[in-house]
N, C-alpha and C. Protein backbone atom coordinates (compact mmCIF):
# COMPACT_ATOMS: atom_id res chain seq x y z
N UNK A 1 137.00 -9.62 -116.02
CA UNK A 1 136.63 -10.90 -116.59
C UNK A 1 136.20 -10.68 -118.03
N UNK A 2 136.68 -11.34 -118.73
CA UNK A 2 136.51 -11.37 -120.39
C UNK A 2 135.91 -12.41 -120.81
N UNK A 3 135.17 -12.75 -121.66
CA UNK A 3 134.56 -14.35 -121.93
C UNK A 3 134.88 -14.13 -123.80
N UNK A 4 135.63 -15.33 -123.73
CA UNK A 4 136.47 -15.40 -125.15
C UNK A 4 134.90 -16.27 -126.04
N UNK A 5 134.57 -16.17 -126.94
CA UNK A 5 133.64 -16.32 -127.27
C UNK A 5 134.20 -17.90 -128.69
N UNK A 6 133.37 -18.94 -128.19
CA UNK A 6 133.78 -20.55 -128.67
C UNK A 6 133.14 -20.59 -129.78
N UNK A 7 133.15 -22.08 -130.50
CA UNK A 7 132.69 -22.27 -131.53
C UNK A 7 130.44 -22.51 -131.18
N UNK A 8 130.70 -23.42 -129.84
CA UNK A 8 129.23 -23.11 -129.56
C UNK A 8 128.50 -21.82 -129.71
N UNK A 9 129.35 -21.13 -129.00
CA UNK A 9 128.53 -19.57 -128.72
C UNK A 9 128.82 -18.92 -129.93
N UNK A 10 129.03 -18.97 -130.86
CA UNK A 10 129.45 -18.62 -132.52
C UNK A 10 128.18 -19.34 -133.47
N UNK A 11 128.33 -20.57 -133.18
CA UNK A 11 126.89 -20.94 -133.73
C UNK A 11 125.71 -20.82 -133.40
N UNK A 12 125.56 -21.05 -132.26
CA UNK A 12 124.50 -20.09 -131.62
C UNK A 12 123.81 -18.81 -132.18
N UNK A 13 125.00 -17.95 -132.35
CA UNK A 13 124.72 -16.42 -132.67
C UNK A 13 124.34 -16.56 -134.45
N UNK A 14 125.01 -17.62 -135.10
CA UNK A 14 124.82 -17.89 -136.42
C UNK A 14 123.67 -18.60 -136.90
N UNK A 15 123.25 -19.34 -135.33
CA UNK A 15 121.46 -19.52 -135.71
C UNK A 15 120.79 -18.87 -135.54
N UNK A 16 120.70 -17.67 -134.68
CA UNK A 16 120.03 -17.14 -134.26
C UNK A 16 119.78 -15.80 -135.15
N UNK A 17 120.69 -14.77 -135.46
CA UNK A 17 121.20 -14.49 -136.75
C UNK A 17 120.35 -14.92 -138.19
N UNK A 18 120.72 -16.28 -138.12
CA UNK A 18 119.53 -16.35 -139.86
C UNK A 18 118.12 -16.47 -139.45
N UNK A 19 117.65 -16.09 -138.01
CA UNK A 19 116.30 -16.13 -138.11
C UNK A 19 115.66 -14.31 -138.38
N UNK A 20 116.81 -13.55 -138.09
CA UNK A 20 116.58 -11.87 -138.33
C UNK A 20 115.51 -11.75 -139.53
N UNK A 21 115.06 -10.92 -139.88
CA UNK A 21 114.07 -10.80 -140.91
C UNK A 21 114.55 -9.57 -141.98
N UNK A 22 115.15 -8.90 -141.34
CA UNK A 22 115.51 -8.18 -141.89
C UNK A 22 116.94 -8.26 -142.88
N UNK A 23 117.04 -8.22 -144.14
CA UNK A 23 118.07 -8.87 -144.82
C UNK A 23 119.68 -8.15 -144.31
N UNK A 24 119.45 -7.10 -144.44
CA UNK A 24 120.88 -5.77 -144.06
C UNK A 24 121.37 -6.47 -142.72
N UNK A 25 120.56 -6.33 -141.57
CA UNK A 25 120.33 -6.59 -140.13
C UNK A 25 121.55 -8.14 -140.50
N UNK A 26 120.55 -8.89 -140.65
CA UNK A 26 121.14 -10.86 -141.14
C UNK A 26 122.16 -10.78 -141.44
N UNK A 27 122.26 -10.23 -142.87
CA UNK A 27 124.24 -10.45 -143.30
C UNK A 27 124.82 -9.83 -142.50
N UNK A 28 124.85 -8.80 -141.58
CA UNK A 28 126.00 -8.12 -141.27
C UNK A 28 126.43 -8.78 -139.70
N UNK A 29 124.96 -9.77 -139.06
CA UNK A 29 125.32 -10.43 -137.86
C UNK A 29 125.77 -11.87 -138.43
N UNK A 30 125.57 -12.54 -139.56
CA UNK A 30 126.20 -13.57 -139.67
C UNK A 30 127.31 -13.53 -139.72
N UNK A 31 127.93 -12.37 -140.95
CA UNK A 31 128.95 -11.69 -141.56
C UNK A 31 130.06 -11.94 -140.39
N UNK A 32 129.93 -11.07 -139.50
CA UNK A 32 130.54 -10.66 -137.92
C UNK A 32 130.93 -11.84 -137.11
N UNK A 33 129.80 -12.98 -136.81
CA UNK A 33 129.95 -14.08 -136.43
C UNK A 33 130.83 -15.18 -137.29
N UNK A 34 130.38 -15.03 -138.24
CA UNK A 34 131.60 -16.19 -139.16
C UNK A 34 133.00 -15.50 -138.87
N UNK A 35 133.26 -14.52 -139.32
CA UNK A 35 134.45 -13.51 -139.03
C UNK A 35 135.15 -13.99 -138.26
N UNK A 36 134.61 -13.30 -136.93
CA UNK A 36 135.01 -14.35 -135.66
C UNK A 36 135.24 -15.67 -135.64
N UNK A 37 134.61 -16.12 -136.44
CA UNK A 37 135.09 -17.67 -135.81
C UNK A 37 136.30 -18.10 -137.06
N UNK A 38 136.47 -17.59 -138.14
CA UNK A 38 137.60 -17.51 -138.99
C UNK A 38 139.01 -16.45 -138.46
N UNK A 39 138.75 -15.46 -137.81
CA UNK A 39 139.82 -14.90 -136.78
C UNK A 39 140.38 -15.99 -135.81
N UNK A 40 139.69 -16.81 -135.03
CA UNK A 40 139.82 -17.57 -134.11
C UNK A 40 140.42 -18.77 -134.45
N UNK A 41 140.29 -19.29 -136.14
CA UNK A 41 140.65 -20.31 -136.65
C UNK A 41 139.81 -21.56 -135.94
N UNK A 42 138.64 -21.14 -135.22
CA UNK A 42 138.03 -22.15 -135.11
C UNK A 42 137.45 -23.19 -135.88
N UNK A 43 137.43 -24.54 -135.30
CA UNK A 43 136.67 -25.35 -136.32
C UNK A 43 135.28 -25.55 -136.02
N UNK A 44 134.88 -25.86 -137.69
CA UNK A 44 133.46 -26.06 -137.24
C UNK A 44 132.82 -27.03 -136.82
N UNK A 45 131.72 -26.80 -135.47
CA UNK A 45 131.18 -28.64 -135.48
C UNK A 45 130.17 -28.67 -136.66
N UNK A 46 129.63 -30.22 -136.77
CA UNK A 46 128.65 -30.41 -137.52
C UNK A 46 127.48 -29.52 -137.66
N UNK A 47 127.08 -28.98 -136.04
CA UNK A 47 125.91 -28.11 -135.76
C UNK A 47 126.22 -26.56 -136.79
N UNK A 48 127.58 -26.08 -136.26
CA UNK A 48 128.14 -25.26 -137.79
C UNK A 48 127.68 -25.01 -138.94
N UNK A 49 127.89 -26.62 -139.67
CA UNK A 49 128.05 -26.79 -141.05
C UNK A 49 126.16 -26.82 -141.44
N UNK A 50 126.04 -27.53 -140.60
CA UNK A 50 123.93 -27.41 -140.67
C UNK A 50 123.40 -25.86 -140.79
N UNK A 51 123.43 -25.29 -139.95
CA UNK A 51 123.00 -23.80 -139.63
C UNK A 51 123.22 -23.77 -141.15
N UNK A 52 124.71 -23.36 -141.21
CA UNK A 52 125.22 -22.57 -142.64
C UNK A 52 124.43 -23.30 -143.57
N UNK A 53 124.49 -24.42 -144.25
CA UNK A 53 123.64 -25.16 -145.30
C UNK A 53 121.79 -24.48 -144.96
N UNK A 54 121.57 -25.00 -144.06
CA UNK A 54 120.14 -24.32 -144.06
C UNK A 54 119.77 -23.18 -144.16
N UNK A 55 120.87 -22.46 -143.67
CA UNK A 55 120.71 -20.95 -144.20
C UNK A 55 120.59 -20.36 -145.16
N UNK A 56 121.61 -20.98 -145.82
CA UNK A 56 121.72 -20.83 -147.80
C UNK A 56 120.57 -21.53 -148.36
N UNK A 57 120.09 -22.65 -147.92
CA UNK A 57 119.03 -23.48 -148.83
C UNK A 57 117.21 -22.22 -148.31
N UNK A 58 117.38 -22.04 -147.56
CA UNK A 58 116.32 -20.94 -146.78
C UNK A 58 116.32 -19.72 -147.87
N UNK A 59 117.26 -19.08 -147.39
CA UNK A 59 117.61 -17.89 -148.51
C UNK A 59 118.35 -17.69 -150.25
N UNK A 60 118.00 -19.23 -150.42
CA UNK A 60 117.79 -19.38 -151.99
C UNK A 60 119.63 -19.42 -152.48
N UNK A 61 120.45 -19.60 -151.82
CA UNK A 61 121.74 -19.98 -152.15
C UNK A 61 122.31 -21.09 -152.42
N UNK A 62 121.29 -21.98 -153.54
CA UNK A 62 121.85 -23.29 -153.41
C UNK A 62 123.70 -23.61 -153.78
N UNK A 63 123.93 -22.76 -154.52
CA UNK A 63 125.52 -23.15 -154.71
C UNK A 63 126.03 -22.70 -152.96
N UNK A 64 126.28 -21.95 -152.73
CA UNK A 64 126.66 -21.90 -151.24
C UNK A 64 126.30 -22.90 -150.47
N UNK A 65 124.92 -23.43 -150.21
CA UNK A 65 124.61 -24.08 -149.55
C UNK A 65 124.96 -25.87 -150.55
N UNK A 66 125.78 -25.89 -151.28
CA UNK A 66 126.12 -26.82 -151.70
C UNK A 66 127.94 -27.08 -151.29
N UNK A 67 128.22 -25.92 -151.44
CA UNK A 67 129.94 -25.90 -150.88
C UNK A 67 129.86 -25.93 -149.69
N UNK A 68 129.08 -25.70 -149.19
CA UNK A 68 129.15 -25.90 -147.17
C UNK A 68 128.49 -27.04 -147.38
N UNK A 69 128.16 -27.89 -147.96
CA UNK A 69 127.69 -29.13 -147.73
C UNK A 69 129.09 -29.76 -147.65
N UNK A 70 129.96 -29.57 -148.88
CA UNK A 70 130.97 -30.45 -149.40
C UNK A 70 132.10 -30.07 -148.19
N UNK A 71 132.35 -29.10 -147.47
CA UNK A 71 133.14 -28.44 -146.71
C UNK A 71 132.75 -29.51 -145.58
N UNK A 72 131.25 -29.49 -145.23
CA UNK A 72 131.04 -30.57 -143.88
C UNK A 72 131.76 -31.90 -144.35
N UNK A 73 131.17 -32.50 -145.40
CA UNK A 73 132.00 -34.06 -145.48
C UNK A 73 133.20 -34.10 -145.49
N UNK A 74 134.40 -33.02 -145.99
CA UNK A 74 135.36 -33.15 -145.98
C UNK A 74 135.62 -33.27 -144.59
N UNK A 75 135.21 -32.24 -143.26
CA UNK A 75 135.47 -32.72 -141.83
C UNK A 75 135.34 -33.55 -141.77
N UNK A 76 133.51 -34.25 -141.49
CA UNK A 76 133.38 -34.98 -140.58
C UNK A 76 132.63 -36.10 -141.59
N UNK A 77 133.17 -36.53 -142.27
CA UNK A 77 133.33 -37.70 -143.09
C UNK A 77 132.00 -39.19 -142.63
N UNK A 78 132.53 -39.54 -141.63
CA UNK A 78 131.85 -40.34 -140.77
C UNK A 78 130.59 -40.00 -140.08
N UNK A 79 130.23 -38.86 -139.74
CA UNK A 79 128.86 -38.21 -139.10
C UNK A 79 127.88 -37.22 -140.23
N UNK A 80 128.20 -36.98 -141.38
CA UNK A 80 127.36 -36.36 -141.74
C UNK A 80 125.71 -37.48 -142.22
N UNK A 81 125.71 -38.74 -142.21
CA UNK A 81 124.89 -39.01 -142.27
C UNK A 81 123.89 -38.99 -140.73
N UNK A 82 124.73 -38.98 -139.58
CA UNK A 82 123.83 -38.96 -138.27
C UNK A 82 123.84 -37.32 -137.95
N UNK A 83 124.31 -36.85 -138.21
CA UNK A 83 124.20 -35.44 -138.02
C UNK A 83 123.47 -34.14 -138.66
N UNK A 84 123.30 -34.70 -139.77
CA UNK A 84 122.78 -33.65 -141.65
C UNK A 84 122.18 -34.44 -142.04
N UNK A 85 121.13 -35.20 -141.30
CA UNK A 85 119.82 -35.74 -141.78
C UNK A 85 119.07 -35.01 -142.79
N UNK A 86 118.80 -33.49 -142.00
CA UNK A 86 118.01 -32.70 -142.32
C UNK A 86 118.60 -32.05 -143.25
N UNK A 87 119.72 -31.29 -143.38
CA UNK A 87 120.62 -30.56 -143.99
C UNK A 87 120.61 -31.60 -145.96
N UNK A 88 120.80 -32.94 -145.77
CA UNK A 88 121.13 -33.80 -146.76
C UNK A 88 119.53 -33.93 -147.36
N UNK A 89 118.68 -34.07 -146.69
CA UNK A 89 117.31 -34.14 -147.25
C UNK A 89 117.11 -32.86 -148.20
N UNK A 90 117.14 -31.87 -147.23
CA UNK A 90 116.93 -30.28 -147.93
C UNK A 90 117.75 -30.14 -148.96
N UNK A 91 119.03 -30.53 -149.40
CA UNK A 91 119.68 -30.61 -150.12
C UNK A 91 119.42 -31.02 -151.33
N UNK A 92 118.86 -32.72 -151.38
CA UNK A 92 118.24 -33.23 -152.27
C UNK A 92 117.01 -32.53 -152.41
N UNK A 93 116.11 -32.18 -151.79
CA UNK A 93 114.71 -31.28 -152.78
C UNK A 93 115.44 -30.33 -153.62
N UNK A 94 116.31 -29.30 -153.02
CA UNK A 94 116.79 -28.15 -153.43
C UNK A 94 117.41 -28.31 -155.02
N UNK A 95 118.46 -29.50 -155.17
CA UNK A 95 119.16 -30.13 -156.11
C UNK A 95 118.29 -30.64 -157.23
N UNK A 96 117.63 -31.36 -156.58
CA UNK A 96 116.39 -31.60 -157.71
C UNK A 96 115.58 -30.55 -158.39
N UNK A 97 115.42 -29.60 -157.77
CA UNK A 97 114.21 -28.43 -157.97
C UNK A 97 115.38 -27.14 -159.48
N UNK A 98 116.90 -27.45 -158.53
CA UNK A 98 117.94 -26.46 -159.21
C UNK A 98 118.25 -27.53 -160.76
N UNK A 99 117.80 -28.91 -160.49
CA UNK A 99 117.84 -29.59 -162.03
C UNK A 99 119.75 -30.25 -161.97
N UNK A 100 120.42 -30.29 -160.99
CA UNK A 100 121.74 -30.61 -160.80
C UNK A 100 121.53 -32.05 -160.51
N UNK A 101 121.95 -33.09 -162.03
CA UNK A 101 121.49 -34.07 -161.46
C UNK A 101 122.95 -35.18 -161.24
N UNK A 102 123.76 -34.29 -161.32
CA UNK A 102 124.38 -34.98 -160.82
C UNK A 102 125.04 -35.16 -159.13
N UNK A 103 124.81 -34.11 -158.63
CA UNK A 103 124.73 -33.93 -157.17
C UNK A 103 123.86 -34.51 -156.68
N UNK A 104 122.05 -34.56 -157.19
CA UNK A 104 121.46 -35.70 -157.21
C UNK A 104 121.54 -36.67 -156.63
N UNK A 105 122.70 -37.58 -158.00
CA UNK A 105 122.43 -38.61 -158.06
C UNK A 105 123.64 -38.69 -156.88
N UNK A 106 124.44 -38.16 -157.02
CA UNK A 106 125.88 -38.58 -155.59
C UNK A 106 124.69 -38.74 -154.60
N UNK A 107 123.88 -37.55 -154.03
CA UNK A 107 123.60 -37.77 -152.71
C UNK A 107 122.56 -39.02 -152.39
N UNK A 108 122.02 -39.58 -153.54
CA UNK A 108 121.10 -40.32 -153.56
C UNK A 108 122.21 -41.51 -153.05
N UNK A 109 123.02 -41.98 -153.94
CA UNK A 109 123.81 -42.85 -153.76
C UNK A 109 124.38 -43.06 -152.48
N UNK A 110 125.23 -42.10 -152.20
CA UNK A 110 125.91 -41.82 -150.87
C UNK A 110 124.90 -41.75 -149.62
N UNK A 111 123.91 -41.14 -149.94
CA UNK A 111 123.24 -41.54 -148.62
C UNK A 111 121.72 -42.27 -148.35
N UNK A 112 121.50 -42.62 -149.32
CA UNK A 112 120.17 -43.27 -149.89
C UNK A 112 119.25 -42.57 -148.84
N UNK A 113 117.93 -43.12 -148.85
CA UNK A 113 116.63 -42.73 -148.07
C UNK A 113 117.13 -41.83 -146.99
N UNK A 114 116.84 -40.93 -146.67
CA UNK A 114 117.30 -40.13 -145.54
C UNK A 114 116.14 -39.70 -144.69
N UNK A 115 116.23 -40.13 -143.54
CA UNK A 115 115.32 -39.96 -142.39
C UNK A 115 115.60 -38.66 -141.66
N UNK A 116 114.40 -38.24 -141.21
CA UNK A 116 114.95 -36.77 -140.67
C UNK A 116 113.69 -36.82 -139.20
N UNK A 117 114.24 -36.87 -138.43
CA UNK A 117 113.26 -36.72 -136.98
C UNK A 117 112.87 -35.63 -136.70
C-alpha cells in the first residue's frame, strides 16, 4: 500500500513546515513540499495560497508574499475575499509599512475594510 500524497496533505506539511524555527530545517521542508506538489502539477487551494502569503509576510518576504497574493486571485478570482481575509489584511499592513502605495491603494479599493475572524 502506497499513499500518493494530495494537495491537502501538501499543505498541511507546508503549514506545518513554516512553523520550524530553525531557518536551514524550514526551507528545505517547504522547499521539498512545494516540489512535490509542482511534480504532481497539483493545484493550489485557497488554504495553499494563504499558508504561502503568510509565510513570506512572517519571514519578511513581502515581494514573494505579494506574487503569491497575485497568483491566488488569478485562481480563485471569486473567493479570495471569503477566503484571504487574513492573508489581504496582512498584506495591507505589510504594503503600507514596505511604502508600495500603489498595491495599497488596489487592495484598499478591491477589497475595502477587511474583516478577519
Amino acid at each position: 500500500f502506497r499513499l500518493e500524497p494530495d494537495i491537502g496533505l501538501l499543505t498541511t506539511c507546508l503549514r506545518l513546515a513554516s512553523r520550524i524555527s530553525d531557518p536551514h530545517t524550514r526551507r528545505e521542508v517547504m522547499s521539498t513540499a512545494l516540489a512535490s506538489i509542482e511534480a504532481r502539477k497539483l493545484p493550489y487551494t485557497p488554504v495553499t495560497h494563504n499558508v504561502l502569503i503568510s509565510h513570506n509576510l512572517v519571514y519578511d518576504d513581502y515581494g514573494e508574499a505579494k506574487r503569491q497574493f497575485q497568483r491566488f486571485e488569478q485562481q480563485y478570482r471569486s473567493q479570495v475575499a471569503a477566503t484571504g481575509a487574513k492573508s489581504i489584511q496582512r498584506l495591507l499592513v505589510s504594503s503600507r509599512k514596505q511604502g508600495d502605495k500603489e498595491f495599497t491603494l488596489y487592495l484598499e479599493q478591491q477589497y475595502g475594510t477587511v474583516r478577519t475572524w
